[in-house]
N, C-alpha and C. Protein backbone atom coordinates (compact mmCIF):
# COMPACT_ATOMS: atom_id res chain seq x y z
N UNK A 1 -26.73 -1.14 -19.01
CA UNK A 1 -25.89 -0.43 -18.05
C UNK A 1 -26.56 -0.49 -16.67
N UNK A 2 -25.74 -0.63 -15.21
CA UNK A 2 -26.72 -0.69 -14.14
C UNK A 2 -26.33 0.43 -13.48
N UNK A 3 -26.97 0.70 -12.45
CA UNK A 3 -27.19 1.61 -11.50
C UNK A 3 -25.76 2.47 -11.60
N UNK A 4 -24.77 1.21 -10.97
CA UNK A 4 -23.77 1.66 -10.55
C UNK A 4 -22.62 1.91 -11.56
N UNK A 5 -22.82 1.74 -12.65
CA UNK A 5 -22.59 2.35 -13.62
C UNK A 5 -22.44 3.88 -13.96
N UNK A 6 -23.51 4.62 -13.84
CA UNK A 6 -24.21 5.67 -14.22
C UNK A 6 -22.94 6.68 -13.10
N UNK A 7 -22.34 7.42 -14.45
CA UNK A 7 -21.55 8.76 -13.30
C UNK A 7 -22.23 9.89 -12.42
N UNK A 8 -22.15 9.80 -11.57
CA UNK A 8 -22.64 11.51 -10.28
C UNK A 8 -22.32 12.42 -11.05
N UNK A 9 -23.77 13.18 -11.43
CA UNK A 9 -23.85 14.63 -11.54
C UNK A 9 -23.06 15.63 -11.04
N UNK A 10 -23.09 16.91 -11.25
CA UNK A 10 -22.43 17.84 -10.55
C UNK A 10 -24.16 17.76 -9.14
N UNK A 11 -25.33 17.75 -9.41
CA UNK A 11 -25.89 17.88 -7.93
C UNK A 11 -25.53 17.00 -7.55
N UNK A 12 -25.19 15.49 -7.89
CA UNK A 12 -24.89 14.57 -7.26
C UNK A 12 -23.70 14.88 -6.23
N UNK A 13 -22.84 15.46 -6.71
CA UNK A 13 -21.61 16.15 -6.18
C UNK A 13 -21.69 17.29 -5.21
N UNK A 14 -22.38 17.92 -5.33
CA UNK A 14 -22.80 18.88 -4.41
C UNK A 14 -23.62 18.48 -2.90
N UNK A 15 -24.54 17.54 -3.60
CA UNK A 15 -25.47 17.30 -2.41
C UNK A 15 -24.53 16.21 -1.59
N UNK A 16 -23.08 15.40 -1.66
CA UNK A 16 -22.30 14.38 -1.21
C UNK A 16 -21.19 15.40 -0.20
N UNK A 17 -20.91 16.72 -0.90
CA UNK A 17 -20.24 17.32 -0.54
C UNK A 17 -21.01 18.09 0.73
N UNK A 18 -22.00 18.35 0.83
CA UNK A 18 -22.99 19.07 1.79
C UNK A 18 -23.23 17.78 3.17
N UNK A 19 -23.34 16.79 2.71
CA UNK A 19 -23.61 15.45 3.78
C UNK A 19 -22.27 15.23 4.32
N UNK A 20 -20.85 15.26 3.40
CA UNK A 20 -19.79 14.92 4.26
C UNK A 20 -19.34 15.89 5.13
N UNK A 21 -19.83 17.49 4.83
CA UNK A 21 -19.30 18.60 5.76
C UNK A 21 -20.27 18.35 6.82
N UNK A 22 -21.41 18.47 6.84
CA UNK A 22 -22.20 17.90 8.09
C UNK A 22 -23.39 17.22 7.55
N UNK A 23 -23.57 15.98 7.73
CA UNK A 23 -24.45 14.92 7.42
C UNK A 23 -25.64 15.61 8.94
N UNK A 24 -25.56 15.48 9.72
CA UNK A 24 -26.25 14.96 11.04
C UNK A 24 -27.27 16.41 10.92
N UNK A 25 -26.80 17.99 10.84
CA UNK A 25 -27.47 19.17 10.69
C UNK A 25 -27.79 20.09 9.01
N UNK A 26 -27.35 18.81 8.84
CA UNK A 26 -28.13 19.54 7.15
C UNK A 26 -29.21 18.74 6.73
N UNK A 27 -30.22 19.14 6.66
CA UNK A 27 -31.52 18.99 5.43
C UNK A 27 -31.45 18.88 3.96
N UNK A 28 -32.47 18.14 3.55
CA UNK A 28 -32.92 18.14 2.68
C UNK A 28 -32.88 19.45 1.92
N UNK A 29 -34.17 20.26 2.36
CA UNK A 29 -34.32 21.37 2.27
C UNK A 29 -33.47 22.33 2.06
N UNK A 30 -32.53 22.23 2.99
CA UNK A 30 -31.35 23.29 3.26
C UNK A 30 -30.48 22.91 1.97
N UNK A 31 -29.95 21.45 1.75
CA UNK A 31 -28.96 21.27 0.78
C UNK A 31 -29.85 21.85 -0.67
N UNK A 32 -31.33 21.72 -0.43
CA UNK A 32 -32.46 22.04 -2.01
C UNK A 32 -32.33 23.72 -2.40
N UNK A 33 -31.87 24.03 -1.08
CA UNK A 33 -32.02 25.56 -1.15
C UNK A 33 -30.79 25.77 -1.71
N UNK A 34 -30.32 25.45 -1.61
CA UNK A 34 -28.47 25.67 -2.04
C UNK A 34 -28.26 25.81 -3.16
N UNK A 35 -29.15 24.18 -3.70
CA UNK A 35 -28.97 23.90 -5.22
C UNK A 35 -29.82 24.01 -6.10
N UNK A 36 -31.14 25.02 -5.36
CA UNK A 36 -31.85 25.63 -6.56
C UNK A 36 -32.32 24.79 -7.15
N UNK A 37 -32.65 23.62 -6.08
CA UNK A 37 -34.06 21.76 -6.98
C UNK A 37 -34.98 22.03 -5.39
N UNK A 38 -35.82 21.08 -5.61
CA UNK A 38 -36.76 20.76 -4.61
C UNK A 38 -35.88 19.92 -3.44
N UNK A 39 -36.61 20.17 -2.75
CA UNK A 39 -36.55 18.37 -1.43
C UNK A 39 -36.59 17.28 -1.48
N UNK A 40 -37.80 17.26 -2.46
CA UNK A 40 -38.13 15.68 -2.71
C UNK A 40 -37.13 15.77 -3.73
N UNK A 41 -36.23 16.37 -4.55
CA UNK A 41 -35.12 15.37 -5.71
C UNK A 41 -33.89 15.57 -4.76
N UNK A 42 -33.41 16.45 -3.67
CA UNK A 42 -32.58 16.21 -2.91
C UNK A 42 -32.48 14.44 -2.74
N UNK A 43 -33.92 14.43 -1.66
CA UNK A 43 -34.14 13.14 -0.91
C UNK A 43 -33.72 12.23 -2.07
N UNK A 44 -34.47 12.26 -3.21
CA UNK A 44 -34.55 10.87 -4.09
C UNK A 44 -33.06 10.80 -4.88
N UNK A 45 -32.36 12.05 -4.89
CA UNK A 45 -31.30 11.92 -5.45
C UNK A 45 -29.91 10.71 -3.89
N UNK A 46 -30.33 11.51 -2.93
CA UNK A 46 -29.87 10.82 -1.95
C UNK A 46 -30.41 9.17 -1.48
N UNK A 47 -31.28 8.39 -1.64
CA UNK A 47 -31.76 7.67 -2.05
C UNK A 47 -31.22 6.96 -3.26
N UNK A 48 -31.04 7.58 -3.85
CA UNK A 48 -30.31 6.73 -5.10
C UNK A 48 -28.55 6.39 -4.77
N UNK A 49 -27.71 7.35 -4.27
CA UNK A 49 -26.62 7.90 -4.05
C UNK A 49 -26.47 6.41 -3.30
N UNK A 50 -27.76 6.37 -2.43
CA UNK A 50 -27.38 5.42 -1.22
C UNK A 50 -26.77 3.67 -1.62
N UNK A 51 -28.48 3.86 -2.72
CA UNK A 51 -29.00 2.03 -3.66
C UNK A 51 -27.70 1.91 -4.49
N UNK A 52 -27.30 2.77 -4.89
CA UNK A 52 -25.82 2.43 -5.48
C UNK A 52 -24.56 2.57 -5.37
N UNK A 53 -24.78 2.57 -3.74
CA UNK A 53 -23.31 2.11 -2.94
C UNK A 53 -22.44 3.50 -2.87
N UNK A 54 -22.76 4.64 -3.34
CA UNK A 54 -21.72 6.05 -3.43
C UNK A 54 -21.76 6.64 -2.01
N UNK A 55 -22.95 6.95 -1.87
CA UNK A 55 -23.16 6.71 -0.11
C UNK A 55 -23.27 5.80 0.64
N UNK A 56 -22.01 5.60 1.49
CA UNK A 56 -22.20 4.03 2.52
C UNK A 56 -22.56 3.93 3.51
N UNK A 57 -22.75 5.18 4.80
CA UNK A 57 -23.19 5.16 5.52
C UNK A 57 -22.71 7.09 6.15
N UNK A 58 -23.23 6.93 7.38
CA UNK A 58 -23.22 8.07 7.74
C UNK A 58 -22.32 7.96 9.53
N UNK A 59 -21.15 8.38 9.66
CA UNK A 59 -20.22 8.11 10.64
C UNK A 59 -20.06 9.48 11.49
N UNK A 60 -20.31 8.88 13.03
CA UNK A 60 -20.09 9.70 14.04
C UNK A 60 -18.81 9.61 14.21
N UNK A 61 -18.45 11.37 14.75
CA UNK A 61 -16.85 11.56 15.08
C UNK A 61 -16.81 11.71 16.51
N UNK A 62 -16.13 10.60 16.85
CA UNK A 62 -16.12 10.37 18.35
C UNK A 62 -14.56 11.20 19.02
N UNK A 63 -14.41 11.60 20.00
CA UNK A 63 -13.23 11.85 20.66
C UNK A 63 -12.96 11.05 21.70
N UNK A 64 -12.29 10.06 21.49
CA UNK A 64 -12.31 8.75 22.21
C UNK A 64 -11.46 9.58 23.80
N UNK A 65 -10.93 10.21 23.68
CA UNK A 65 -10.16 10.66 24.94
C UNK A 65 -11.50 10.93 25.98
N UNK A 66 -12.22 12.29 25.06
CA UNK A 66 -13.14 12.48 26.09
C UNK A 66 -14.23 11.14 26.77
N UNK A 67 -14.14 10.26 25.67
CA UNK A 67 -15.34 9.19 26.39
C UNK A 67 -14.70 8.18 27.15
N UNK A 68 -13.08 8.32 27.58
CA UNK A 68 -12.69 7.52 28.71
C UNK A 68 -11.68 7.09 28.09
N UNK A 69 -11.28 6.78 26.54
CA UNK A 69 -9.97 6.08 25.58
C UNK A 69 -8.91 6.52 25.76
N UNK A 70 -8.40 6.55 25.99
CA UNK A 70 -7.01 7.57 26.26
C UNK A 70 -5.84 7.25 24.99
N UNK A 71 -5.64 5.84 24.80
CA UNK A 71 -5.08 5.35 23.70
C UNK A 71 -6.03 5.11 22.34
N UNK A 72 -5.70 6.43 21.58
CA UNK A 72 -6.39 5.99 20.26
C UNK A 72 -5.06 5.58 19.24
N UNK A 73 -4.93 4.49 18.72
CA UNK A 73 -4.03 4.34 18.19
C UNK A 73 -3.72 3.69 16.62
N UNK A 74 -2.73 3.84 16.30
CA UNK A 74 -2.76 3.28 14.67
C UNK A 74 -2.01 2.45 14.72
N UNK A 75 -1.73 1.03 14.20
CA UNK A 75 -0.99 -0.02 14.51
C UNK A 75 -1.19 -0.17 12.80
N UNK A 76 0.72 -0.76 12.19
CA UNK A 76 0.73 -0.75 10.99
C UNK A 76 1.12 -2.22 11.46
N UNK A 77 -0.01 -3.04 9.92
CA UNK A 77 0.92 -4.38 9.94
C UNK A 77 1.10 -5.19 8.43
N UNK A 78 1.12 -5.97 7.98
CA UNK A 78 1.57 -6.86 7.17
C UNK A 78 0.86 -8.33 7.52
N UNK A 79 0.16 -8.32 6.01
CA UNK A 79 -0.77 -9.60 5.63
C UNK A 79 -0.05 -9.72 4.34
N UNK A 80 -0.31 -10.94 3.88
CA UNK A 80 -0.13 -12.07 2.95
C UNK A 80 -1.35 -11.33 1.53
N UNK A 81 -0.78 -11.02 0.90
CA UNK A 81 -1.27 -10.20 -0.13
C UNK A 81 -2.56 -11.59 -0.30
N UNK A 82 -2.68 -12.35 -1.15
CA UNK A 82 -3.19 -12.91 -1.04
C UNK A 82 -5.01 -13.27 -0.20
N UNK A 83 -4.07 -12.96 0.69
CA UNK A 83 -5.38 -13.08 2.23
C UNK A 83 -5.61 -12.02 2.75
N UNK A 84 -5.24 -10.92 1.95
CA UNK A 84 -5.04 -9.65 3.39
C UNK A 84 -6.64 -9.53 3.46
N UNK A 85 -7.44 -9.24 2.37
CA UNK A 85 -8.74 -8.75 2.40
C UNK A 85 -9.71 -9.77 3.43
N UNK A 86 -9.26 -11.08 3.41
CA UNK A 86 -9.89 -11.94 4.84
C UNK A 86 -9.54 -11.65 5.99
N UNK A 87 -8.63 -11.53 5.86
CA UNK A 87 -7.69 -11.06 7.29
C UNK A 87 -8.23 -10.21 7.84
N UNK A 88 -8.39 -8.88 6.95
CA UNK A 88 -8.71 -7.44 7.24
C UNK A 88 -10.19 -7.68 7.92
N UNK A 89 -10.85 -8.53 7.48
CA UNK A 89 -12.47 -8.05 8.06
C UNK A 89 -12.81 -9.02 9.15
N UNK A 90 -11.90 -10.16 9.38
CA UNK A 90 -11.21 -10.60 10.64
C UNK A 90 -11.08 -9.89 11.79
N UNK A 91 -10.18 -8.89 11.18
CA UNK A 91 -9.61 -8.31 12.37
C UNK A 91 -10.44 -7.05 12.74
N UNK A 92 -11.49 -6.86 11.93
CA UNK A 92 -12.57 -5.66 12.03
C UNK A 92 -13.03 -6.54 13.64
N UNK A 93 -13.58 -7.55 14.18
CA UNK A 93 -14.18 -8.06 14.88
C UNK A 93 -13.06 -8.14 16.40
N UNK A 94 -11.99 -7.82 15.97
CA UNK A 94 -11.23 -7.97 17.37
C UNK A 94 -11.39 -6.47 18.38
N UNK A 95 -12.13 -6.79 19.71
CA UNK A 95 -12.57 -5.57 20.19
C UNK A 95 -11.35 -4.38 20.57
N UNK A 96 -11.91 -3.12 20.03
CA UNK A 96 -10.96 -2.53 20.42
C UNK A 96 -10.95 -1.97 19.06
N UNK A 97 -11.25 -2.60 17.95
CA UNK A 97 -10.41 -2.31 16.87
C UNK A 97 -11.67 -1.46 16.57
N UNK A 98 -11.07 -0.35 15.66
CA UNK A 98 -12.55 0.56 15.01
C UNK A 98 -12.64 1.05 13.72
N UNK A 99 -11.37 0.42 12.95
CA UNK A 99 -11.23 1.06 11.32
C UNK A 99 -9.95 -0.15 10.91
N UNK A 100 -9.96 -0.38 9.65
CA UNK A 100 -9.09 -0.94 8.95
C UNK A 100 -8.94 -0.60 7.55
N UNK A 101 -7.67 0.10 7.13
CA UNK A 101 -7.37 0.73 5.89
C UNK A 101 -6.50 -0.49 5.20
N UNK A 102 -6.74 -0.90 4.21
CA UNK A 102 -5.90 -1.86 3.31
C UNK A 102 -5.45 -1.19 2.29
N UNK A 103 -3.85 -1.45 2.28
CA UNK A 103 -3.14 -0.93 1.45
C UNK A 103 -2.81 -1.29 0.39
N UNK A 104 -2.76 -0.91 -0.96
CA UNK A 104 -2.31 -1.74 -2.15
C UNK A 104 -1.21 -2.47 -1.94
N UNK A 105 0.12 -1.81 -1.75
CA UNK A 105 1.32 -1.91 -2.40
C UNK A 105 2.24 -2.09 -0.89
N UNK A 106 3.46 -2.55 -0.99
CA UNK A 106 4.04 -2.36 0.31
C UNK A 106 4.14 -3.41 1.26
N UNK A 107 4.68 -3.84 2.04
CA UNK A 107 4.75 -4.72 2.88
C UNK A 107 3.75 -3.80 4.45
N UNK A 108 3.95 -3.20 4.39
CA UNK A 108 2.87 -2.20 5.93
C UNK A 108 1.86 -2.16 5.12
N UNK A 109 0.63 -3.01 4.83
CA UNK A 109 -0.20 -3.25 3.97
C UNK A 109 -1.79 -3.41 4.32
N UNK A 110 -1.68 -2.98 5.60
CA UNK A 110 -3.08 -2.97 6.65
C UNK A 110 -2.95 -2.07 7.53
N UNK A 111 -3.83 -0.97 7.87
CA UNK A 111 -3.42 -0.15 8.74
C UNK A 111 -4.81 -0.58 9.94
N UNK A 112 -4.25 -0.72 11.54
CA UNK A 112 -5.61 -1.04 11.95
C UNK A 112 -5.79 0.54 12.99
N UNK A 113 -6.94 1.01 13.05
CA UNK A 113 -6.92 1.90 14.01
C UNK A 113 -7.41 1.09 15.39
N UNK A 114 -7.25 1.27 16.36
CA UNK A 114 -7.94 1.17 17.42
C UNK A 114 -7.83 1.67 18.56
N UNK A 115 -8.55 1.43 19.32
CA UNK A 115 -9.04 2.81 20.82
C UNK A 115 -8.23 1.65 21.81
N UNK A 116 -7.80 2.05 23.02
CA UNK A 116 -7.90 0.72 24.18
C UNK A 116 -7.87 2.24 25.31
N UNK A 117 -7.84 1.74 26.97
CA UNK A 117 -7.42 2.23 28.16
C UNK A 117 -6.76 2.25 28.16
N UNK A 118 -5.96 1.40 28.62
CA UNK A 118 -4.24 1.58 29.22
C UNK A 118 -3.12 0.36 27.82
N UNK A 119 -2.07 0.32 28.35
CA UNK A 119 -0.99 -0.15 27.49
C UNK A 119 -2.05 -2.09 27.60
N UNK A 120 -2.04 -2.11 28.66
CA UNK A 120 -2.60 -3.71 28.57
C UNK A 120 -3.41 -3.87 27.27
N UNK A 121 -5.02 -3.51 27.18
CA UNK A 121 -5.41 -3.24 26.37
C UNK A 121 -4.65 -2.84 24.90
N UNK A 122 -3.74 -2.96 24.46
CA UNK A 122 -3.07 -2.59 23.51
C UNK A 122 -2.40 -3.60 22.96
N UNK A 123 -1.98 -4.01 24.52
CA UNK A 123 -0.89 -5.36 23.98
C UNK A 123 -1.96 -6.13 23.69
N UNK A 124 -3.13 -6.70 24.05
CA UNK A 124 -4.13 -7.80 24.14
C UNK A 124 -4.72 -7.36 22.92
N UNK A 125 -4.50 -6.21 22.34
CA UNK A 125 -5.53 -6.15 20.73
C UNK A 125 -4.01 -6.68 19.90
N UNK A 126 -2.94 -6.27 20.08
CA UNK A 126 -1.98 -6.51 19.45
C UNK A 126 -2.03 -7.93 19.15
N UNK A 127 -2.34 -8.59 20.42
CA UNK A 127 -1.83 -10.36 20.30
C UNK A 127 -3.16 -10.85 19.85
N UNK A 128 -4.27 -10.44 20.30
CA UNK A 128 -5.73 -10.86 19.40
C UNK A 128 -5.25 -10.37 17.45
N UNK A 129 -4.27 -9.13 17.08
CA UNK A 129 -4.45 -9.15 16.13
C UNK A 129 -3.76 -10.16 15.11
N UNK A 130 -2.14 -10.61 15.92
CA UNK A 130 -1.81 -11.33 15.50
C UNK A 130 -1.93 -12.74 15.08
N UNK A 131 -3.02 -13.15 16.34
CA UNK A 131 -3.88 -14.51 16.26
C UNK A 131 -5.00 -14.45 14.70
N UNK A 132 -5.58 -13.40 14.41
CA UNK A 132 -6.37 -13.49 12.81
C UNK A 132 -5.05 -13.84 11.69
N UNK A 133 -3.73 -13.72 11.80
CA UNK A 133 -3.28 -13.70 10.73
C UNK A 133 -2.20 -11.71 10.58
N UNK A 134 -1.99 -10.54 11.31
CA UNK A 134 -1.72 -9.95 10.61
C UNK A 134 -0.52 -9.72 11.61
N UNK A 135 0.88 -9.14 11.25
CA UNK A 135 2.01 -8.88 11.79
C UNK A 135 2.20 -7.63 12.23
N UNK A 136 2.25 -7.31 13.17
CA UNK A 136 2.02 -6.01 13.44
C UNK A 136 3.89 -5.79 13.64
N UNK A 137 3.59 -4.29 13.01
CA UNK A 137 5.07 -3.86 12.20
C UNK A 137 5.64 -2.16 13.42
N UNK A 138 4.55 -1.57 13.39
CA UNK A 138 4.66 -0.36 13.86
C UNK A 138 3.42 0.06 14.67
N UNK A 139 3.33 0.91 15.47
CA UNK A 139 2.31 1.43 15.55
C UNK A 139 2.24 2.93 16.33
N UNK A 140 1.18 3.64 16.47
CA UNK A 140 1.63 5.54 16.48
C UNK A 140 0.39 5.65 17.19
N UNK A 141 0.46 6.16 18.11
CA UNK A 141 -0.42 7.24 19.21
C UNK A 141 -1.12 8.38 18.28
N UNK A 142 -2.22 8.10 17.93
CA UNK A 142 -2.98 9.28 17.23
C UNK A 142 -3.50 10.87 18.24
N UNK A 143 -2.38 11.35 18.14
CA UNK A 143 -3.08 12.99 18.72
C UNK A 143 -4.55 13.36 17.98
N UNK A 144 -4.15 13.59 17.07
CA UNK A 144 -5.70 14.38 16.80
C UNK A 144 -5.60 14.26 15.13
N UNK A 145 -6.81 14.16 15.00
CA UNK A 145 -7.51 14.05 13.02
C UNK A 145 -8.20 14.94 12.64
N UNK A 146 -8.34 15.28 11.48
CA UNK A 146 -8.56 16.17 10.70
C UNK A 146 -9.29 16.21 9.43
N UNK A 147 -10.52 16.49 9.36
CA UNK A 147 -11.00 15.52 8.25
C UNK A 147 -11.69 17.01 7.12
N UNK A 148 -12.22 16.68 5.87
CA UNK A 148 -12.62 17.98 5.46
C UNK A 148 -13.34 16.96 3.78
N UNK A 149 -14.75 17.31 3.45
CA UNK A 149 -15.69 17.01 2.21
C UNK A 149 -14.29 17.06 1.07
N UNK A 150 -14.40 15.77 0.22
CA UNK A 150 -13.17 15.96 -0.98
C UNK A 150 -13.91 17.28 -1.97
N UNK A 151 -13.36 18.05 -2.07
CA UNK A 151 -13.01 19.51 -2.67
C UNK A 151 -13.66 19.03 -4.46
N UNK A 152 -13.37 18.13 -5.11
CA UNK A 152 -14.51 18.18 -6.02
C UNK A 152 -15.77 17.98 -6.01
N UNK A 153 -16.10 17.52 -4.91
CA UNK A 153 -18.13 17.31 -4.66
C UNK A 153 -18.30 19.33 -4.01
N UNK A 154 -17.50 20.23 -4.60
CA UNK A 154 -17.79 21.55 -4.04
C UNK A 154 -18.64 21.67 -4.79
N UNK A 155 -18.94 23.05 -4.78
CA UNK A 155 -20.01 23.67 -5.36
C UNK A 155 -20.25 23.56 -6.65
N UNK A 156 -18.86 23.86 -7.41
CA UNK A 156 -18.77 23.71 -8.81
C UNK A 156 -18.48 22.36 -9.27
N UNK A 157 -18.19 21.40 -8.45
CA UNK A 157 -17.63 19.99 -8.73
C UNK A 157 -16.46 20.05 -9.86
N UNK A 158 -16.08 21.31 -9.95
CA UNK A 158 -14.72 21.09 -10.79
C UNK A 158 -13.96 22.11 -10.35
N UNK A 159 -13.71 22.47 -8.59
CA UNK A 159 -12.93 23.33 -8.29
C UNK A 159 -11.44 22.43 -7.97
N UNK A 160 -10.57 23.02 -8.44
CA UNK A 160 -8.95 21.95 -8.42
C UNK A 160 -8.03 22.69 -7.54
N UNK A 161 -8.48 23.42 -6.93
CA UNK A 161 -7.61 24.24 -5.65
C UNK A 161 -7.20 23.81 -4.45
């Protein structure tokens, strides 16, 4: 059996749930205190979390308005089932762009987020996106997001509320 095999604990769950509510001001320590283990099995449990891909990285929440973006936007499009997953990490590289959600099912089957200035910038990620391969179908002016730790890495890792 390998690494990534092996199912997350309930601390495993706890200490994932403590990093996604705030990664940047929580400790070791602080999450050890919580869960009634040491630091060092926090750390090494996090360490492990990491080597086997459950933790992928650790993401700043930017407010693109305040840093000058004015257009943060979601553009829905349509790839070639087939290719979408080339496509998709394609179009990770077209500037401007800052997230790409791939969809199972559906013809709106790529969602791209991206930031620009003004409408120009928008159209020019639009036509850079269409040049990788993807059809852009729709796209929506993101007001504001909302994000919150998935509710089973809680405390009890089996709260269903």
């Amino acid at each position: 059996m390998t690494d990534s095999e092996y199912p997350i604990d309930d601390l495993d769950r706890r200490i994932i749930h403590e990093l996604q509510n705030d990664a940047r001001h929580t400790s070791a320590s602080e999450i050890a205190e919580s869960c009634d283990v040491s630091a060092r099995t926090v750390r090494n449990r996090i360490d492990k979390l990491e080597q086997r891909g459950v933790i992928r990285g650790y993401d700043v929440d930017v407010d693109y308005e305040a840093a000058g973006y004015q257009l943060h936007t979601l553009i829905i499009c349509t790839a070639p089932i087939h290719e979408r997953e080339e496509i998709a990490r394609r179009a990770l590289e077209v500037p401007g762009v800052v997230a790409i959600r791939e969809v199972m099912t559906g013809a709106d089957n790529v969602h791209v987020e991206v930031v620009g200035v003004d409408g120009n910038d928008l159209s020019r990620i639009g036509r850079d996106l269409n040049e990788v391969g993807l059809e852009v179908v729709d796209e929506d002016i993101i007001r504001n997001e909302y994000t919150r730790p998935f509710h089973r890495f809680g405390h009890d890792g089996l709260d269903d509320e």
